[in-house]
C-alpha atoms as a PDB file:
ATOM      1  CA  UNK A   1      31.098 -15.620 -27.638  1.00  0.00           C
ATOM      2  CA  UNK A   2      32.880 -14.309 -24.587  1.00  0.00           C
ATOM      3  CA  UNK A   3      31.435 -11.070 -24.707  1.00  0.00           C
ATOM      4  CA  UNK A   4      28.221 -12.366 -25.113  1.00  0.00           C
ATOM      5  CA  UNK A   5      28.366 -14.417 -22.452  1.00  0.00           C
ATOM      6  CA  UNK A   6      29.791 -11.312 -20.242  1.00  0.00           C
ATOM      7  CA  UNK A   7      26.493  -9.155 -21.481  1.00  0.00           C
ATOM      8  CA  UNK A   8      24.522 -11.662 -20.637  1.00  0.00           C
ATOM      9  CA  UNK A   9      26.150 -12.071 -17.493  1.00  0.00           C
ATOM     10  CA  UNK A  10      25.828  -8.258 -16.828  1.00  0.00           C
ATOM     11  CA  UNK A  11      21.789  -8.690 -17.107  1.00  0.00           C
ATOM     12  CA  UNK A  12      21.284 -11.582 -14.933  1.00  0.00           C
ATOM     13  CA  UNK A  13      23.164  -9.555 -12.365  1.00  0.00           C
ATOM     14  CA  UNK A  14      20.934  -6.940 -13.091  1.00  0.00           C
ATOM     15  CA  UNK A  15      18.136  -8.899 -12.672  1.00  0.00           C
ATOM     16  CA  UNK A  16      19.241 -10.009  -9.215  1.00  0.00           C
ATOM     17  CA  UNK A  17      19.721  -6.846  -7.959  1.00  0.00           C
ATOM     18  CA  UNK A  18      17.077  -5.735  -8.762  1.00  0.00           C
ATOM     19  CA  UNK A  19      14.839  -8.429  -7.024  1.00  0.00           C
ATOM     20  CA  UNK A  20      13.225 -10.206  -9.303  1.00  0.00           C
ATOM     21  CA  UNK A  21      12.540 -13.926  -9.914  1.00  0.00           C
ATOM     22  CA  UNK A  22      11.096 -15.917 -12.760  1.00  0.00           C
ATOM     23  CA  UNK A  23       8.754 -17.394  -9.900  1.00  0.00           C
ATOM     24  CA  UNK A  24       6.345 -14.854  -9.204  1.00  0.00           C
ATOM     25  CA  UNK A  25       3.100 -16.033  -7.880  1.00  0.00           C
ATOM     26  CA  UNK A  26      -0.495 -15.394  -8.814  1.00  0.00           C
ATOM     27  CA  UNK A  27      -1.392 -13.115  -6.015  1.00  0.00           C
ATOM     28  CA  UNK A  28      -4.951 -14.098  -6.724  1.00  0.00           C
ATOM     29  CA  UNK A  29      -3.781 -17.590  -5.950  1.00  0.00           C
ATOM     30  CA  UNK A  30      -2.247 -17.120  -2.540  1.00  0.00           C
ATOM     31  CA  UNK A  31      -3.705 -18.951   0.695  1.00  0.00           C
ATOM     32  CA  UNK A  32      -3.578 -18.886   4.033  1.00  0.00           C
ATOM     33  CA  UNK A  33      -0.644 -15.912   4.053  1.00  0.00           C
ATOM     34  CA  UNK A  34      -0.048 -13.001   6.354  1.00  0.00           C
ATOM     35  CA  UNK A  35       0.162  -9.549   4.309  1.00  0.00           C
ATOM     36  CA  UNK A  36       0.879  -6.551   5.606  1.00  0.00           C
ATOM     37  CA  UNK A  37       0.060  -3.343   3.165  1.00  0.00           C
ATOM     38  CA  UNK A  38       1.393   0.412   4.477  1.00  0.00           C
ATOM     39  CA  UNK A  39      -0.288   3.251   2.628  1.00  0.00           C
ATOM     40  CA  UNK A  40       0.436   6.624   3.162  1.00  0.00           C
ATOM     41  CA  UNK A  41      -3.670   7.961   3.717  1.00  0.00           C
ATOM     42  CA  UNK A  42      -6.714   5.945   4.104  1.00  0.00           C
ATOM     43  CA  UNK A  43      -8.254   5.555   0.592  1.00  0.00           C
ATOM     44  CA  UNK A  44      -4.600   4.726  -0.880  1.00  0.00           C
ATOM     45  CA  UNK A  45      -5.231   1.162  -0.334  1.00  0.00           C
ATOM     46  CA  UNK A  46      -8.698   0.993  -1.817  1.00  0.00           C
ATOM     47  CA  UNK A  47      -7.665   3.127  -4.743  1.00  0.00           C
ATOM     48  CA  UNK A  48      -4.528   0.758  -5.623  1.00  0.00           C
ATOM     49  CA  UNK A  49      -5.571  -2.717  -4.845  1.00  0.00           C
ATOM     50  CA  UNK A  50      -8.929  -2.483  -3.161  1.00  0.00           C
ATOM     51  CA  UNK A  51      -9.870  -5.542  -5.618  1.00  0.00           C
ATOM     52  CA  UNK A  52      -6.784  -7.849  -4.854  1.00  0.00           C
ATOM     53  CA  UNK A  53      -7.457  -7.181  -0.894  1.00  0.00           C
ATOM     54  CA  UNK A  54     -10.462  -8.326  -1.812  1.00  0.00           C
ATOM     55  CA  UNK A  55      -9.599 -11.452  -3.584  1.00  0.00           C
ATOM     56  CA  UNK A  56      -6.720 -12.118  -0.422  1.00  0.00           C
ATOM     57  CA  UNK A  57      -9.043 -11.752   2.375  1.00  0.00           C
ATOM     58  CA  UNK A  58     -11.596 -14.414   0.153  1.00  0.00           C
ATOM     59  CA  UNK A  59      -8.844 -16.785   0.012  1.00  0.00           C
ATOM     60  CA  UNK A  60      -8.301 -16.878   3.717  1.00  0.00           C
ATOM     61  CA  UNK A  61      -5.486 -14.684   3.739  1.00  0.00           C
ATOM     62  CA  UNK A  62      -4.862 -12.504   6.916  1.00  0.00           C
ATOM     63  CA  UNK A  63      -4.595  -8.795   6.241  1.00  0.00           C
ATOM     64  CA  UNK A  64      -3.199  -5.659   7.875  1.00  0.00           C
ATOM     65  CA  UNK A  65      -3.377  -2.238   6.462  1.00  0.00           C
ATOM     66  CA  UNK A  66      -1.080  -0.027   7.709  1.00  0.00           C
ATOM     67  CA  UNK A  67      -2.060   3.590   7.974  1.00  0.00           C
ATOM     68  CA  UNK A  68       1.164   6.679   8.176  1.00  0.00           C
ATOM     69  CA  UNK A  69      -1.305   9.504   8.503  1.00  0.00           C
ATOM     70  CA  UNK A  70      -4.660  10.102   9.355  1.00  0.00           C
ATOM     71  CA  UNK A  71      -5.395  12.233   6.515  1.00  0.00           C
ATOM     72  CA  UNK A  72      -6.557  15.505   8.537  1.00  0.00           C
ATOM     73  CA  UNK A  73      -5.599  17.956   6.060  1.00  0.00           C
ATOM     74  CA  UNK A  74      -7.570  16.607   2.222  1.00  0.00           C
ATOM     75  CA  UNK A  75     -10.704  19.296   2.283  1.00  0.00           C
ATOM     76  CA  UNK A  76     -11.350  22.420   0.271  1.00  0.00           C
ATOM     77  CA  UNK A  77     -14.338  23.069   2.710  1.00  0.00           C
ATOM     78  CA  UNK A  78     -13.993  26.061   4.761  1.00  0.00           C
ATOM     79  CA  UNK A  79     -16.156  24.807   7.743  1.00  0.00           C
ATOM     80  CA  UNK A  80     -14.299  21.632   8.112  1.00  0.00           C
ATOM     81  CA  UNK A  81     -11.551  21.304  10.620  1.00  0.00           C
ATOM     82  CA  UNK A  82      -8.717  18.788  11.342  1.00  0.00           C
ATOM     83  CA  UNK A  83     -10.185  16.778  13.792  1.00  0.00           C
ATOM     84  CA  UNK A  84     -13.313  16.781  12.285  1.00  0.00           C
ATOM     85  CA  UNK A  85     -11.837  15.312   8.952  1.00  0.00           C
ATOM     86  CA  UNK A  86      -9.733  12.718  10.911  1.00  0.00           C
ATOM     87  CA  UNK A  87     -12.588  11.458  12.485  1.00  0.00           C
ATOM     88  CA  UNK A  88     -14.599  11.180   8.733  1.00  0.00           C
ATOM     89  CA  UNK A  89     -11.405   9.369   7.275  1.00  0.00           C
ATOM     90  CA  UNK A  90     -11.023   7.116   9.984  1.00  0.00           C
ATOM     91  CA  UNK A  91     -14.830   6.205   9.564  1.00  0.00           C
ATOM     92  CA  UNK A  92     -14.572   5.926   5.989  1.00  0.00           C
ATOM     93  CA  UNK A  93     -11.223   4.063   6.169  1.00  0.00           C
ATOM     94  CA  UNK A  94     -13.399   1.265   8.353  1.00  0.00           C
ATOM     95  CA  UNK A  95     -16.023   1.002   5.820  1.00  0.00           C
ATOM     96  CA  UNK A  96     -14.242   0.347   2.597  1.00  0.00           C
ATOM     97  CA  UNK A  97     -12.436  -1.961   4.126  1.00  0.00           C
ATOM     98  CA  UNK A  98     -15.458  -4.013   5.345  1.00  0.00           C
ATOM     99  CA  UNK A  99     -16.270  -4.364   2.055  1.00  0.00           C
ATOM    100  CA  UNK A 100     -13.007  -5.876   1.023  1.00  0.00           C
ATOM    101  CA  UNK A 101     -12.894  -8.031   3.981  1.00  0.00           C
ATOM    102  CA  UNK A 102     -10.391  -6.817   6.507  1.00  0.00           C
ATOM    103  CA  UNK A 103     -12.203  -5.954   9.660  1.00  0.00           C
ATOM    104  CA  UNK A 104     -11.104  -2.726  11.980  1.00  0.00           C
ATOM    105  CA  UNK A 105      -8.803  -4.557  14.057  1.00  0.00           C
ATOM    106  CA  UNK A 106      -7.105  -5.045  11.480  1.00  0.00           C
ATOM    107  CA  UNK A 107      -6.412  -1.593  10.877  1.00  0.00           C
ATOM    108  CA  UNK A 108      -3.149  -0.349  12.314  1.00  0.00           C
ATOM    109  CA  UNK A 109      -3.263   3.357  12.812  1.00  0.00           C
ATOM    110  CA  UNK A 110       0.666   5.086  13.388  1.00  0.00           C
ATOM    111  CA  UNK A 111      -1.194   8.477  13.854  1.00  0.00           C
ATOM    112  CA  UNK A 112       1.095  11.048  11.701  1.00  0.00           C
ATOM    113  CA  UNK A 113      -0.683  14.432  10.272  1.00  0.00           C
ATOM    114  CA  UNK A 114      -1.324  14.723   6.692  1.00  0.00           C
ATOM    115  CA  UNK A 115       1.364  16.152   4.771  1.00  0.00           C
ATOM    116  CA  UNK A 116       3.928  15.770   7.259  1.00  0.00           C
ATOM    117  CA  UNK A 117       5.195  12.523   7.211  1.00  0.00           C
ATOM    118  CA  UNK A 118       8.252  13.840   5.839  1.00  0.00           C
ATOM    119  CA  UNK A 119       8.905  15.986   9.337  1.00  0.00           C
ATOM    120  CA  UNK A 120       8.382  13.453  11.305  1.00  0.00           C
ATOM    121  CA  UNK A 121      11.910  12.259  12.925  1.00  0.00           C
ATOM    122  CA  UNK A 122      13.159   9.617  10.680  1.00  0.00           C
ATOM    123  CA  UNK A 123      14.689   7.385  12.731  1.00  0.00           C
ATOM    124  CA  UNK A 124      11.438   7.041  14.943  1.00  0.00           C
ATOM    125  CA  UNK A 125       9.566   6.721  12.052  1.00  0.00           C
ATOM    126  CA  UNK A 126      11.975   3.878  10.732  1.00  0.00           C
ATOM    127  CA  UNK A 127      11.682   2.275  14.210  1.00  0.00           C
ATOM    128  CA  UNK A 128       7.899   2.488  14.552  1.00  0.00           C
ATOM    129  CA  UNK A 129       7.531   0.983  10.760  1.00  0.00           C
ATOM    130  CA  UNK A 130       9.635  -2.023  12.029  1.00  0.00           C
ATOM    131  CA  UNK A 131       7.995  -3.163  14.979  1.00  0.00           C
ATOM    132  CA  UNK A 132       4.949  -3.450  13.143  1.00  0.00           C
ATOM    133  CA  UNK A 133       6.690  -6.019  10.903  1.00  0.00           C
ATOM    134  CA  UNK A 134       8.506  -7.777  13.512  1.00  0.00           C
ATOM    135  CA  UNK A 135       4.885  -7.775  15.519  1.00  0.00           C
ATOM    136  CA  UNK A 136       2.930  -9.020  12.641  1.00  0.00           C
ATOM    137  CA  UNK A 137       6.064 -11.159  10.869  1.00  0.00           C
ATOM    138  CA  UNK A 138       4.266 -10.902   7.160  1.00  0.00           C
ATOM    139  CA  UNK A 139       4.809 -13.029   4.743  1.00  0.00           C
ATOM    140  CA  UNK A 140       4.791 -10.373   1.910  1.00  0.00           C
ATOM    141  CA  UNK A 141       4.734  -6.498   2.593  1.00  0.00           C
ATOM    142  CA  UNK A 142       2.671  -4.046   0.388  1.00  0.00           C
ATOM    143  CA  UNK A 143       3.988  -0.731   0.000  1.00  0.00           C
ATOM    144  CA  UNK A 144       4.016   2.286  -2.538  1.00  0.00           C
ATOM    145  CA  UNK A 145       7.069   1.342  -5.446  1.00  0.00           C
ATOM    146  CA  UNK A 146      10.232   3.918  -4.292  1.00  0.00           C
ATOM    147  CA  UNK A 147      11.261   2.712  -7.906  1.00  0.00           C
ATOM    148  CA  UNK A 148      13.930   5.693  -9.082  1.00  0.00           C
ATOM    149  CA  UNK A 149      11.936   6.831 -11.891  1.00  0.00           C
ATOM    150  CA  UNK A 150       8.195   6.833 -10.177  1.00  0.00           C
ATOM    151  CA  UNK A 151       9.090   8.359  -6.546  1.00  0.00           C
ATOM    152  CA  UNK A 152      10.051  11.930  -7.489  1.00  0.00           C
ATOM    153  CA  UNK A 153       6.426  11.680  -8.529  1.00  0.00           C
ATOM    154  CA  UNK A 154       4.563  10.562  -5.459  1.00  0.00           C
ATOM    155  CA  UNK A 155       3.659  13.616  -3.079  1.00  0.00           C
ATOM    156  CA  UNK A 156       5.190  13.947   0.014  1.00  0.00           C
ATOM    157  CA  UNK A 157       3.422  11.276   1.998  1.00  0.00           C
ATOM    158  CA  UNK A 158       3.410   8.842  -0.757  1.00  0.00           C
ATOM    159  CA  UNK A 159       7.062   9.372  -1.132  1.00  0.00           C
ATOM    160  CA  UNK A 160       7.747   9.071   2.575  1.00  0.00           C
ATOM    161  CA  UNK A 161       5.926   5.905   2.723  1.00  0.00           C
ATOM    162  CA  UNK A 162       7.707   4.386  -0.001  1.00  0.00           C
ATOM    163  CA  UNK A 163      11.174   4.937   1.544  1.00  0.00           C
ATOM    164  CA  UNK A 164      10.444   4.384   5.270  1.00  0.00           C
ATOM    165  CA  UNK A 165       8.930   1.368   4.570  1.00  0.00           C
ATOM    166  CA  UNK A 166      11.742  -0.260   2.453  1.00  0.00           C
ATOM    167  CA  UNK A 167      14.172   1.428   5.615  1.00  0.00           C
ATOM    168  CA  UNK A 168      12.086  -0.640   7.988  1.00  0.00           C
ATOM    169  CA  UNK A 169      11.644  -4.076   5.911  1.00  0.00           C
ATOM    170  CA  UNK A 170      15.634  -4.237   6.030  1.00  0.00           C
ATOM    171  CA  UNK A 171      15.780  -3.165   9.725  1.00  0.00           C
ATOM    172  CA  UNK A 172      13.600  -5.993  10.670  1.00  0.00           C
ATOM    173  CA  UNK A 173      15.545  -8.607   9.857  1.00  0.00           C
ATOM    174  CA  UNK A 174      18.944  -7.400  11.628  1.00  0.00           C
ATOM    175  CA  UNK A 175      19.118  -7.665  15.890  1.00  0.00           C
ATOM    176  CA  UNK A 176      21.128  -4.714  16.091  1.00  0.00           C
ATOM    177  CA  UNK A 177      18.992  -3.018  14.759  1.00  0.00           C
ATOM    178  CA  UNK A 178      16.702  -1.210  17.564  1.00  0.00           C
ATOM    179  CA  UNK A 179      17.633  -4.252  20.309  1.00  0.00           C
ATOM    180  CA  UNK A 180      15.491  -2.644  22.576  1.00  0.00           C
ATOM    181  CA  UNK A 181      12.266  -3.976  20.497  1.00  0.00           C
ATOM    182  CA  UNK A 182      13.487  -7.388  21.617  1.00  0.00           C
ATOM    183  CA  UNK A 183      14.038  -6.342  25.055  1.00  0.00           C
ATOM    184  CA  UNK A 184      10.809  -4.328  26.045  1.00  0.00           C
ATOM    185  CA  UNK A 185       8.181  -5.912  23.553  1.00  0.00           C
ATOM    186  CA  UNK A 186       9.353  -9.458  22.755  1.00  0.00           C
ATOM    187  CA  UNK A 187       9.555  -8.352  19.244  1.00  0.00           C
ATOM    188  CA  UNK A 188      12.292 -10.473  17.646  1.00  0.00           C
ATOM    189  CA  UNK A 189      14.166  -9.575  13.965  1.00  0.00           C
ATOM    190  CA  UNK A 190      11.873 -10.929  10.926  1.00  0.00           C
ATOM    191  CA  UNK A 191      13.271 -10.770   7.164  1.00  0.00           C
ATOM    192  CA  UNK A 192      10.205 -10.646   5.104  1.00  0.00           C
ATOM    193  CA  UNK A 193      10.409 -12.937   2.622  1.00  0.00           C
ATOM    194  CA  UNK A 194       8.335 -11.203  -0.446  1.00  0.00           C
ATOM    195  CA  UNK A 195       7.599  -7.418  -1.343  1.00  0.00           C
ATOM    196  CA  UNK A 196       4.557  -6.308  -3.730  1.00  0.00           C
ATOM    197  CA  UNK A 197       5.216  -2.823  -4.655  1.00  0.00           C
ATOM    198  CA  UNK A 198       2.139  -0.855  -5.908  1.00  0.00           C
ATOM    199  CA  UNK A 199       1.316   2.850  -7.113  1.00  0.00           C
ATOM    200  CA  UNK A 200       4.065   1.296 -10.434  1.00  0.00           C
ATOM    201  CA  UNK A 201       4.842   2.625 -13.504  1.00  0.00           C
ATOM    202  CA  UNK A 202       2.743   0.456 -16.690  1.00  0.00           C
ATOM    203  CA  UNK A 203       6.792  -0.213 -17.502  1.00  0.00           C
ATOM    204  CA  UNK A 204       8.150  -1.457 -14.178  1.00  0.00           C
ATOM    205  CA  UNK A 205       5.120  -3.599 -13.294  1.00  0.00           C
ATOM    206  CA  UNK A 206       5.491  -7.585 -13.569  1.00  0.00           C
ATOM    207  CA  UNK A 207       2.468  -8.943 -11.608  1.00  0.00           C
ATOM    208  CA  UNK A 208      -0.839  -8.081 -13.215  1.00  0.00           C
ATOM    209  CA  UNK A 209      -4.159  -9.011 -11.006  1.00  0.00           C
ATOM    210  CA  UNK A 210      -7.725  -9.458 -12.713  1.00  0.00           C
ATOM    211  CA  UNK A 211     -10.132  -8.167 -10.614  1.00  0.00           C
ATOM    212  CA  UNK A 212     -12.858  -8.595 -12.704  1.00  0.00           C
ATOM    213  CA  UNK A 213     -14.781 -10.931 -10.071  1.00  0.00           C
ATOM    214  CA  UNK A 214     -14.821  -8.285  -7.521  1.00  0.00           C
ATOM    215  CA  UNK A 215     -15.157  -5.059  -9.258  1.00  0.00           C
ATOM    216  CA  UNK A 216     -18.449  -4.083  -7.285  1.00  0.00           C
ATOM    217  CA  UNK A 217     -15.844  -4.534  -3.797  1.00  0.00           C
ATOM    218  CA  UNK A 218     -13.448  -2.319  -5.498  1.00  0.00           C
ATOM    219  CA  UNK A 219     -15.728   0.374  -6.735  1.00  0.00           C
ATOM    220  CA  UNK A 220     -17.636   0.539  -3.008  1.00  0.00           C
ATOM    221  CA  UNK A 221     -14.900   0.261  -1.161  1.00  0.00           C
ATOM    222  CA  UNK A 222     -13.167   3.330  -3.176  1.00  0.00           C
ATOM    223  CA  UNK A 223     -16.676   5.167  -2.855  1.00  0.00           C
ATOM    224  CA  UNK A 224     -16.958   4.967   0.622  1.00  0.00           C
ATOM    225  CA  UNK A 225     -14.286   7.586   0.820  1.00  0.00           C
ATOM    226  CA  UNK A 226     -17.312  10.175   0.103  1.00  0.00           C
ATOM    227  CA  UNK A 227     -15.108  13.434   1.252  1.00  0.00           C
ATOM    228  CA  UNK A 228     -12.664  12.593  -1.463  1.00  0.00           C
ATOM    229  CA  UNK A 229     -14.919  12.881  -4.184  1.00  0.00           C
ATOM    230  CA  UNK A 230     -16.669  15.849  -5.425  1.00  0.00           C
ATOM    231  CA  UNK A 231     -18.924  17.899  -4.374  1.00  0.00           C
ATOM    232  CA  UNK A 232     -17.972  16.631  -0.780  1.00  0.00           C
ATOM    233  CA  UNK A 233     -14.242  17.447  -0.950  1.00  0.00           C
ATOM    234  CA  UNK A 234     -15.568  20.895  -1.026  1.00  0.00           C
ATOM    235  CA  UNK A 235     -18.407  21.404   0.596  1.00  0.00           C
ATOM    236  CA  UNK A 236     -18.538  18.146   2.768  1.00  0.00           C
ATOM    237  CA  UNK A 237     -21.748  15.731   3.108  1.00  0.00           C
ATOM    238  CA  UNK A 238     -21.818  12.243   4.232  1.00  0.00           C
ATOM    239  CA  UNK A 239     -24.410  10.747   1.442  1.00  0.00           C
ATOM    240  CA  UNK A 240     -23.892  10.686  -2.260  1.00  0.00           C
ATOM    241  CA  UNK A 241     -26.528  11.663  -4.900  1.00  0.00           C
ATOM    242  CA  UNK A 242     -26.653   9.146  -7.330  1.00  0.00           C
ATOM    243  CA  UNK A 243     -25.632  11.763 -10.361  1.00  0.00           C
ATOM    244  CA  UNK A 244     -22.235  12.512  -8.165  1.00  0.00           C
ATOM    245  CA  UNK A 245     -22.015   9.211  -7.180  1.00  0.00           C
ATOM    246  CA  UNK A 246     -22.097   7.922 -10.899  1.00  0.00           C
ATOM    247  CA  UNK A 247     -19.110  10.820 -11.784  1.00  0.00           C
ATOM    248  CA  UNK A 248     -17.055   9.294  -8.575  1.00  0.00           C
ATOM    249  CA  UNK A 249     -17.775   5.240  -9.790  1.00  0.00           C
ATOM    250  CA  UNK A 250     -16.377   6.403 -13.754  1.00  0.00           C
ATOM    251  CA  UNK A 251     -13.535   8.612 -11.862  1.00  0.00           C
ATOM    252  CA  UNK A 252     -11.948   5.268 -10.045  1.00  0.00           C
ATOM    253  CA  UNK A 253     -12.767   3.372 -13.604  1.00  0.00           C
ATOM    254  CA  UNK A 254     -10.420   5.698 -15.313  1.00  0.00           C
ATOM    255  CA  UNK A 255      -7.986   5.447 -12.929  1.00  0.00           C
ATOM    256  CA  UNK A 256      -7.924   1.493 -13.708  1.00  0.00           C
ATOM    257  CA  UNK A 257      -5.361  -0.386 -16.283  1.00  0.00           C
ATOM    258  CA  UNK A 258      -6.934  -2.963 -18.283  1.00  0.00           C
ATOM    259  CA  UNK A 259      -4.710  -5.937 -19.817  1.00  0.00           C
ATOM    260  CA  UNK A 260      -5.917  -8.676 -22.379  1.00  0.00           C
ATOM    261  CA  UNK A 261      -9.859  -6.725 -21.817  1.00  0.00           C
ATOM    262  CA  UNK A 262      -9.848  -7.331 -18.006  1.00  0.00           C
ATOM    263  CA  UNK A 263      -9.589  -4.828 -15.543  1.00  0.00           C
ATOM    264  CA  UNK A 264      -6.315  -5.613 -13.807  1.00  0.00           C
ATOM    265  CA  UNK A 265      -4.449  -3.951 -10.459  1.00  0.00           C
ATOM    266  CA  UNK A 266      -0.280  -3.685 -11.244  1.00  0.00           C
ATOM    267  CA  UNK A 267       2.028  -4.224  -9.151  1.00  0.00           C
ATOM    268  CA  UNK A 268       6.060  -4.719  -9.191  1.00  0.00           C
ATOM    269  CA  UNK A 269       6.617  -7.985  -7.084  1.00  0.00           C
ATOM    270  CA  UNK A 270      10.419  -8.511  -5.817  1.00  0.00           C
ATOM    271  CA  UNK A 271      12.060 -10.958  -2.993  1.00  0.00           C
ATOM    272  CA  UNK A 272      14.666  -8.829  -1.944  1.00  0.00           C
ATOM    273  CA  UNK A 273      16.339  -5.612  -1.722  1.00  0.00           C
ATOM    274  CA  UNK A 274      19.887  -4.276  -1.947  1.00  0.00           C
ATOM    275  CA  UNK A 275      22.019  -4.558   0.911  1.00  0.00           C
ATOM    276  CA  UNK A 276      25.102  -2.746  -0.850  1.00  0.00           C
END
């Protein structure tokens, strides 16, 4: 009995430290909430939970999305350039997220090159992530899932994002911890009180969202990203034939999990982080 009761013990401790709690909400459910979601490129957040934004933003949620990089590097075509593709993302970015309900304002741009997030200096990256929390004091933060087994997956940005992110969710909450955010900006420590992790492993997820009523948001918003599909990723055009436009729509499709024959967005939900 005593080692049982030690095992079992060993798991709940587990459990804890790894986040978790046998209260996790129905996303789909929440009201009147401020979320802030930080994705690596625009597109990211369309392609991951374009259909829960959705489903927020229609419950009266307020929502930021939180953009690393402007994504001036994702084109095969040989006329396009850098700023030329910024300016397409950043227009495309807008767009899709009309559809899903979160206006332009409401799109924070931190202005990093594709690709490079990783070179950018750390601790300025750490510090810009956190004022943006302490500005817009969430009360749950998206992010990609730095989970051990997914992020030596992600590509550079995604991984990037993933860490810095976590980094600045625990800097917010401490004073110490770049004082001068208090001092010059007013910005004062905030210790978000709920993460939703996306980009998860089928294993390591624990909240499951049907987005069944809003697949048509989902699928425009992730098609308004036109020089991410083919044939405009290599030779770019702004309009979509309706053949390549049909290969794009069953392209996202496949990239969706369905659960109990609903299409469904995954995500690992968690209310804290370890401080050890």
């Amino acid at each position: 009995m005593a080692i049982k009761l030690l095992r079992l013990a060993a798991v709940s401790l587990l459990f804890l430290a790894a986040g978790f709690s046998a209260d996790i909400p129905r996303i789909e459910d929440m009201k009147g909430k401020t979320i802030l979601l930080f994705t690596p490129h625009p597109d990211d957040d369309a392609f991951c939970c374009g259909g829960t934004l959705a489903l927020l933003t229609r419950n009266g949620n307020k929502v930021y999305v939180v953009l690393y990089t402007n994504d001036d590097k994702g084109s095969y075509d040989p006329d396009m350039t850098s700023e030329r593709l910024a300016r397409i993302r950043k227009s495309e970015e807008e767009a899709g997220n009309r559809i899903v309900g979160v206006a332009p304002d409401h799109l924070i741009w931190l202005g990093h090159h594709d690709g490079m997030l990783e070179y950018v200096d750390s601790k300025a990256l750490v510090e810009q992530a956190t004022a943006v929390i302490r500005k817009y004091r969430p009360d749950v933060v998206m992010m990609p899932d730095p989970g051990p087994d997914y992020v030596r997956w992600h590509k550079t940005d995604h991984r990037m994002a993933a860490m810095n992110t976590l980094d600045a969710v625990r800097a917010a909450e401490w004073h110490l911890y770049f004082p001068n955010q208090k001092l010059q900006q007013g910005l004062e420590p905030w210790r978000v009180p709920e993460l939703l992790f996306f980009y998860v492993l089928e294993k390591d997820a624990n909240v499951w969202v049907n987005i069944d009523p809003v697949m048509d948001k989902k699928l425009d918003a992730s098609l308004c990203h036109v020089s991410q599909f083919e044939p405009g990723v290599h030779k770019y055009r702004p309009d979509w034939r309706a053949e390549d436009r049909k290969k794009a729509a069953d392209e996202v499709l496949s990239m969706l999990r369905k659960r109990d024959g609903h299409y469904v967005e995954s995500f690992r939900w968690a209310t804290d982080f370890n401080q050890y």
